[in-house]
PDB file of N, CA and C in Angstrom:
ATOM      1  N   UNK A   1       0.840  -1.173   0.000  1.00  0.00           N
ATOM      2  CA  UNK A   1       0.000   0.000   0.000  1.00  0.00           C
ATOM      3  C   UNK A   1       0.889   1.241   0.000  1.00  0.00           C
ATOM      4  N   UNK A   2       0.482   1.779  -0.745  1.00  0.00           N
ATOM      5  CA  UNK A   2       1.247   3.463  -0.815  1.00  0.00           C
ATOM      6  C   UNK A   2       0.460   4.271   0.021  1.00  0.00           C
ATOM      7  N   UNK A   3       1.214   4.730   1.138  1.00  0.00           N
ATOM      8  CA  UNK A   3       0.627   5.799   2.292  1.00  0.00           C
ATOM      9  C   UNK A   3       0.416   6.975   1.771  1.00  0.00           C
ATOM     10  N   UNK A   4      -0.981   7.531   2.093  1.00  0.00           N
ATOM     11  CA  UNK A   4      -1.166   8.911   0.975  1.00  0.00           C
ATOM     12  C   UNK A   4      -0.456   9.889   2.096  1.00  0.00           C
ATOM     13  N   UNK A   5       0.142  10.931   1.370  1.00  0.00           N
ATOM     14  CA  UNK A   5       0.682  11.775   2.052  1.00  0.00           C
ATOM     15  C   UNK A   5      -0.127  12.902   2.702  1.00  0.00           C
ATOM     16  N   UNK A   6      -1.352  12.647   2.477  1.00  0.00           N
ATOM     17  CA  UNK A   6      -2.466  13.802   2.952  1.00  0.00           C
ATOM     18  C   UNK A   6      -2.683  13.054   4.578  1.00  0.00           C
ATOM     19  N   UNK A   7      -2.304  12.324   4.822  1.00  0.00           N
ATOM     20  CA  UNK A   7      -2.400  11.250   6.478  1.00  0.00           C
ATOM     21  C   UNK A   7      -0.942  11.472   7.229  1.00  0.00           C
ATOM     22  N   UNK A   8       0.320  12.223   6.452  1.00  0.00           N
ATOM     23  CA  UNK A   8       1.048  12.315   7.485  1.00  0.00           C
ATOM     24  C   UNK A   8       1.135  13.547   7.393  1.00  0.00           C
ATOM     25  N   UNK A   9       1.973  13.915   8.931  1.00  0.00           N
ATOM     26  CA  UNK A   9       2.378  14.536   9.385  1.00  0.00           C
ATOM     27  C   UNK A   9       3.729  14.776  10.424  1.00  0.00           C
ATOM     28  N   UNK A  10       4.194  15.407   9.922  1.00  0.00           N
ATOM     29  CA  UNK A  10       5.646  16.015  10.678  1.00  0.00           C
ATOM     30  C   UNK A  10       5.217  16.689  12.220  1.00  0.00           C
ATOM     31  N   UNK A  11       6.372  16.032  13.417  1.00  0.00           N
ATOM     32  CA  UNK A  11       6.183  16.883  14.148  1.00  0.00           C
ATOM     33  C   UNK A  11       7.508  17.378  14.961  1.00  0.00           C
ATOM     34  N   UNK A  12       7.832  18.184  15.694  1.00  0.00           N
ATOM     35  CA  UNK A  12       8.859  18.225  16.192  1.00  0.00           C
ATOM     36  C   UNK A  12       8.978  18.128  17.970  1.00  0.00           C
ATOM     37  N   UNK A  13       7.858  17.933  18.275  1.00  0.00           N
ATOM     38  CA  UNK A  13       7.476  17.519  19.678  1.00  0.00           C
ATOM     39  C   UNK A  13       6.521  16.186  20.114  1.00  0.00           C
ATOM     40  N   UNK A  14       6.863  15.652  21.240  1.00  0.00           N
ATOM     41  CA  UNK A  14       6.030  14.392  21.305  1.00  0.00           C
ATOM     42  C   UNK A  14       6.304  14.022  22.921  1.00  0.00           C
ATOM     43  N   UNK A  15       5.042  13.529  23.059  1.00  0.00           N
ATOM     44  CA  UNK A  15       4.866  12.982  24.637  1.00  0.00           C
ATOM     45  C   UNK A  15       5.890  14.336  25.691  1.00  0.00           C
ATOM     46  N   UNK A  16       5.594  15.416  25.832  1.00  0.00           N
ATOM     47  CA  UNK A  16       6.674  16.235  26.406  1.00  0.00           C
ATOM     48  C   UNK A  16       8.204  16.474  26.186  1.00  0.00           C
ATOM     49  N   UNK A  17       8.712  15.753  24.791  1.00  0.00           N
ATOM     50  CA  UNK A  17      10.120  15.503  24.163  1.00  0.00           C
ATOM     51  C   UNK A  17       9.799  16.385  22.719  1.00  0.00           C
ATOM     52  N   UNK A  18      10.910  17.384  22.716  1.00  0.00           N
ATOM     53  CA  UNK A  18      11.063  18.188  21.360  1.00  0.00           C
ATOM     54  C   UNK A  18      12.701  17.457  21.179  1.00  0.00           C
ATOM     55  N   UNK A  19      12.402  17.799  19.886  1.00  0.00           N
ATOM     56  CA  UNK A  19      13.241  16.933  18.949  1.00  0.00           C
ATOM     57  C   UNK A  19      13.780  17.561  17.704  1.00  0.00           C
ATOM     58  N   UNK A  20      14.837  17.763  17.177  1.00  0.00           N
ATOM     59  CA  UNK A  20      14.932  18.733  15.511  1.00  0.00           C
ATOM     60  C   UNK A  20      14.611  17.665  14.761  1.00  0.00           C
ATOM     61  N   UNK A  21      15.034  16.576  14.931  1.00  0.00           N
ATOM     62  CA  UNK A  21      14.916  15.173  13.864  1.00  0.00           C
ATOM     63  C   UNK A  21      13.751  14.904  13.748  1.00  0.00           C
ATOM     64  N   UNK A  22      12.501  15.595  15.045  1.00  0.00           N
ATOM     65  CA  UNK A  22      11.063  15.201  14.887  1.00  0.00           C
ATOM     66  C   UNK A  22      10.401  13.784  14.707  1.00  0.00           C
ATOM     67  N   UNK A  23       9.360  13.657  14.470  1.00  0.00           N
ATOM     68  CA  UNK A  23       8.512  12.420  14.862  1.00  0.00           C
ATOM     69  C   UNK A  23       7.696  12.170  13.025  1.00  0.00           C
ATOM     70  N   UNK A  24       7.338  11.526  12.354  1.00  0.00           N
ATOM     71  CA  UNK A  24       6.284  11.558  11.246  1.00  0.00           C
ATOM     72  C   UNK A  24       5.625  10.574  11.858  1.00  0.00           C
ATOM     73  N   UNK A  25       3.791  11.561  12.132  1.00  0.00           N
ATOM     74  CA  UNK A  25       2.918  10.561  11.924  1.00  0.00           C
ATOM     75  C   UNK A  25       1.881  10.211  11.444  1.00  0.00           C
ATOM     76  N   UNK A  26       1.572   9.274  11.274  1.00  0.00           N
ATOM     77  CA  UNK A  26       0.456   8.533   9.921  1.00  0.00           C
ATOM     78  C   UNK A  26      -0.718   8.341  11.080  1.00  0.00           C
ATOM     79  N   UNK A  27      -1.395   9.103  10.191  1.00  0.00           N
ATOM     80  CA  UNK A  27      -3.032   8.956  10.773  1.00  0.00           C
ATOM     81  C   UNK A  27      -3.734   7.939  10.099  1.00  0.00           C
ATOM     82  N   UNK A  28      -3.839   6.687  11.074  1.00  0.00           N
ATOM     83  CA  UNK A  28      -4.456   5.572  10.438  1.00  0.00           C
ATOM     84  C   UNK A  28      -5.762   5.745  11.041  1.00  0.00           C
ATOM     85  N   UNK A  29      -6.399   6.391  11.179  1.00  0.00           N
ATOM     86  CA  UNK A  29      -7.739   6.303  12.273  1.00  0.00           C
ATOM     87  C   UNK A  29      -8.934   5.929  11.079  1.00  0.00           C
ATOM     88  N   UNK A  30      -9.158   6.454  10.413  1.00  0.00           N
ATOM     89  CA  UNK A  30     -10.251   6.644   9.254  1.00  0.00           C
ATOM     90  C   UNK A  30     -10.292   5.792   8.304  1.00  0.00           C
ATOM     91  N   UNK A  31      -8.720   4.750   8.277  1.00  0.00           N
ATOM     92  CA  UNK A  31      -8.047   3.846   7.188  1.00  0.00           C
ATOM     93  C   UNK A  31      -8.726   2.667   7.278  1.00  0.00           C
ATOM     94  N   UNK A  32      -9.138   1.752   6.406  1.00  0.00           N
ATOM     95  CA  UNK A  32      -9.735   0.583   6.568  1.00  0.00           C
ATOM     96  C   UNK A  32      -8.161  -0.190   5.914  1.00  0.00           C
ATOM     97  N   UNK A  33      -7.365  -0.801   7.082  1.00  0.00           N
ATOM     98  CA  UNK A  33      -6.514  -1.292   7.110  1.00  0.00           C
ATOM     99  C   UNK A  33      -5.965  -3.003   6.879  1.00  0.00           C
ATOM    100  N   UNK A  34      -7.416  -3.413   6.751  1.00  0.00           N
ATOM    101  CA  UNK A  34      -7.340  -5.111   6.994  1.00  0.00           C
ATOM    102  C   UNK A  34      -6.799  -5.448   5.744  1.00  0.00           C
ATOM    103  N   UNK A  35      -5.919  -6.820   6.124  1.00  0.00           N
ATOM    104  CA  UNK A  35      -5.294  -7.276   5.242  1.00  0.00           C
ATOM    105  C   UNK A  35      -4.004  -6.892   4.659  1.00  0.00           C
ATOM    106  N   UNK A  36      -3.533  -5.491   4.868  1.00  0.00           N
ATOM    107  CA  UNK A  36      -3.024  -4.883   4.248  1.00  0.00           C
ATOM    108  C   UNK A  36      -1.402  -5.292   5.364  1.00  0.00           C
ATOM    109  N   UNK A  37      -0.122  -5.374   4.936  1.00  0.00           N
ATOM    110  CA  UNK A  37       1.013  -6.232   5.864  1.00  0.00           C
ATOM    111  C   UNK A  37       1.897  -5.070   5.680  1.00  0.00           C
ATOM    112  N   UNK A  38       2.116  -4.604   4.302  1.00  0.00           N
ATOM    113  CA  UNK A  38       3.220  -3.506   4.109  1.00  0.00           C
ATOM    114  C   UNK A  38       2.776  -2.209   3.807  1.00  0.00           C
ATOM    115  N   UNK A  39       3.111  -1.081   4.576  1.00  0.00           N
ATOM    116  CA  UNK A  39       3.107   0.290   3.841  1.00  0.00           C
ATOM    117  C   UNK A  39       4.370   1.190   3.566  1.00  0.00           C
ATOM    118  N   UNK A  40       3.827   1.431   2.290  1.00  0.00           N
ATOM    119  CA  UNK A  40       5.244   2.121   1.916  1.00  0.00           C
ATOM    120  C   UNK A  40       4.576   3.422   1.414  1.00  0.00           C
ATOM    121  N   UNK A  41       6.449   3.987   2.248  1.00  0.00           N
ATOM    122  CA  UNK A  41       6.418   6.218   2.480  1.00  0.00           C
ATOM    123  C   UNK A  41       7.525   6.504   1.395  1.00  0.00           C
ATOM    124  N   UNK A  42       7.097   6.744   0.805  1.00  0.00           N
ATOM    125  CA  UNK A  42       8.494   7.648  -0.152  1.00  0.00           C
ATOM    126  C   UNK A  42       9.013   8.685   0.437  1.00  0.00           C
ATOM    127  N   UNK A  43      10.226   8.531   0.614  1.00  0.00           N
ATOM    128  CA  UNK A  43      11.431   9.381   1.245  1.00  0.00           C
ATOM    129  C   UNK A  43      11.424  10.727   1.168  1.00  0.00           C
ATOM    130  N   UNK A  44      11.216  10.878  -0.143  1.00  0.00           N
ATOM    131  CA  UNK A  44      10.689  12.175  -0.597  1.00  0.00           C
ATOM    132  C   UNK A  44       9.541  12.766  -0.137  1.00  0.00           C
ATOM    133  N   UNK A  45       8.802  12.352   0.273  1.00  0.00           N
ATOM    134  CA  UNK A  45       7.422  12.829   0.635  1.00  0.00           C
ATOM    135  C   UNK A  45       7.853  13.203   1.846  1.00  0.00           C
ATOM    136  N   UNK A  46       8.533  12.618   2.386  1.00  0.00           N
ATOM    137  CA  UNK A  46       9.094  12.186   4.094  1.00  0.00           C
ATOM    138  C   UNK A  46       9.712  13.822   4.505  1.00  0.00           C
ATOM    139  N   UNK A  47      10.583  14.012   3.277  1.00  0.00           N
ATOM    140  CA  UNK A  47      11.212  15.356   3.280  1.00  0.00           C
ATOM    141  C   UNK A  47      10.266  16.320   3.343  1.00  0.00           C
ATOM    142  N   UNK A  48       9.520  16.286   2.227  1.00  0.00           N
ATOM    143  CA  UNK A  48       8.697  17.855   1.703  1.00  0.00           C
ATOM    144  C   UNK A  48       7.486  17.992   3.020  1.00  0.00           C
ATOM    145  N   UNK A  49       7.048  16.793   3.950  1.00  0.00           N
ATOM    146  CA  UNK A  49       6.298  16.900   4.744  1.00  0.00           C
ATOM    147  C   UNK A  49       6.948  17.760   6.105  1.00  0.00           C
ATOM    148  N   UNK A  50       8.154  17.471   6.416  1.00  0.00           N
ATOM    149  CA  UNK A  50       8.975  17.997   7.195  1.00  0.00           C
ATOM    150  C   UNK A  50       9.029  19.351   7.271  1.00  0.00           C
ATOM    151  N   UNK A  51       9.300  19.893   5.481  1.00  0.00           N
ATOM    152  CA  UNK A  51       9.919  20.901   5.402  1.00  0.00           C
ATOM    153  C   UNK A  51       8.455  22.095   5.895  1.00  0.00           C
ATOM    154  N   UNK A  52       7.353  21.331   5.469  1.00  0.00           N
ATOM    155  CA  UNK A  52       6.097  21.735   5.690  1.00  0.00           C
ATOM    156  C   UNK A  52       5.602  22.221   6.750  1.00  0.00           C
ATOM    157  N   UNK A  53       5.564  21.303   7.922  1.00  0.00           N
ATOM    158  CA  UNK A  53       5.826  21.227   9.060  1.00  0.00           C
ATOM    159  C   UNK A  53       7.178  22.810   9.853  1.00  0.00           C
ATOM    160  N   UNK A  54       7.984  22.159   9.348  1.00  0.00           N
ATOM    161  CA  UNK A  54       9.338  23.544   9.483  1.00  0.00           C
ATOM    162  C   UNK A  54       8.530  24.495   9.496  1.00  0.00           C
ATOM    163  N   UNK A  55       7.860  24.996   8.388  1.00  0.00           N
ATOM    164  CA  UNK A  55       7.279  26.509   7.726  1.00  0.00           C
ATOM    165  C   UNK A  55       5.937  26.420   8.826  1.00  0.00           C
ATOM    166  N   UNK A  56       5.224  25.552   9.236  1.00  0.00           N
ATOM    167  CA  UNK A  56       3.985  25.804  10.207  1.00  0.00           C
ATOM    168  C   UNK A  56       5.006  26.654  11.378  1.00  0.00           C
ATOM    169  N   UNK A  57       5.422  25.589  11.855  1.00  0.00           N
ATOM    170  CA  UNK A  57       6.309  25.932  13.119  1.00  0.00           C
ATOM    171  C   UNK A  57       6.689  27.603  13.057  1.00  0.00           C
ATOM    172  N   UNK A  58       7.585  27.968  12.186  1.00  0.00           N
ATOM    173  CA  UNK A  58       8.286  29.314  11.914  1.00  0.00           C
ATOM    174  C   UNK A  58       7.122  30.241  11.924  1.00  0.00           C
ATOM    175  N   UNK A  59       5.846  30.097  10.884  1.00  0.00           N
ATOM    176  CA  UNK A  59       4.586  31.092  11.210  1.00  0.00           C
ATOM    177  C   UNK A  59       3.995  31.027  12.107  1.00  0.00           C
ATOM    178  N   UNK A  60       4.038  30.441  12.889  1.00  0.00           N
ATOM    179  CA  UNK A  60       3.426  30.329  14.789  1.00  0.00           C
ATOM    180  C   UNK A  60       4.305  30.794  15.304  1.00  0.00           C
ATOM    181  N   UNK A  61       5.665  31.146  15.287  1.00  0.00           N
ATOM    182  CA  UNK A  61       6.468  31.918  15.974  1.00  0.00           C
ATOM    183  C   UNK A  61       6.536  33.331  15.740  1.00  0.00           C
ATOM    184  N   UNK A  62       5.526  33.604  14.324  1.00  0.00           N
ATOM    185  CA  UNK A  62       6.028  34.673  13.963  1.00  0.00           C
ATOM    186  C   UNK A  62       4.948  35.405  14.355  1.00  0.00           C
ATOM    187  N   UNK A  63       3.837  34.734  14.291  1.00  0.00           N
ATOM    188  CA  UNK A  63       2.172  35.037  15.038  1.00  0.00           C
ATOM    189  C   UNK A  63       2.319  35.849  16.117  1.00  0.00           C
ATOM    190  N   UNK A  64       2.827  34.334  16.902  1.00  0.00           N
ATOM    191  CA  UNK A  64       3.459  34.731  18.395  1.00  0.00           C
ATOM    192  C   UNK A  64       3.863  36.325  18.605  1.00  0.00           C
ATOM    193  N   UNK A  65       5.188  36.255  17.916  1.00  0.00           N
ATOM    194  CA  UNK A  65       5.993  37.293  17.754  1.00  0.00           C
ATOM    195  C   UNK A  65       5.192  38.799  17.862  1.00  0.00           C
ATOM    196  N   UNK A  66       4.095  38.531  16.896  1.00  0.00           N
ATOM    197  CA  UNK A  66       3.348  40.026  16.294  1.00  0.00           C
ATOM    198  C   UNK A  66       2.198  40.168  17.475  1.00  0.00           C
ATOM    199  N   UNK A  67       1.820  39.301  17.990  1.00  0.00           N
ATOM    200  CA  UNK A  67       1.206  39.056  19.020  1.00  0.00           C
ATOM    201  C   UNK A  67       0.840  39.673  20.259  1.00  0.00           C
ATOM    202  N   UNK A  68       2.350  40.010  20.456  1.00  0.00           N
ATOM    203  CA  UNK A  68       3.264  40.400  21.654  1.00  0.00           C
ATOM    204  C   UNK A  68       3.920  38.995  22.566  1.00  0.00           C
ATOM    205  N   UNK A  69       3.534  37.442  22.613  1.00  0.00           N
ATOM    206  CA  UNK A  69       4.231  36.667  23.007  1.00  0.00           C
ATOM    207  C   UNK A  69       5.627  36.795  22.714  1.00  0.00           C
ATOM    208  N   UNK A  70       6.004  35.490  23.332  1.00  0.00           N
ATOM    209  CA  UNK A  70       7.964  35.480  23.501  1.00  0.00           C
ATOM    210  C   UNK A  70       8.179  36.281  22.716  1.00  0.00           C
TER     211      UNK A  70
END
């Protein structure tokens, strides 16, 4: 199965642990999964989701920023 890339997500925090290397995760909730043994992520996707993620992160700081936060 090819994992659609509209189900992951990049993160850079988890369970109270921030991380630069971050976490990707696949939202299987909605997935009708049976049967299915292998899923495969293209590497590439792996990247551009990251970089995605990066750019959320940076405009919430910048929100912040205009905000008056940190």
């Amino acid at each position: 199965m090819e994992f659609p890339k509209e189900k992951m997500e990049f993160v850079t925090s988890h369970g109270g642990v921030a991380s630069e290397e971050g976490w990707l995760v696949l939202h299987i909730g909605s997935m009708d999964l049976d049967g299915i043994s292998k899923i495969y992520i293209d590497l590439a996707e792996v990247q551009e989701i990251k970089q995605r993620g990066e750019r959320h992160s940076a405009v919430l700081e910048q929100m912040r920023s205009l905000l008056g936060g940190d």
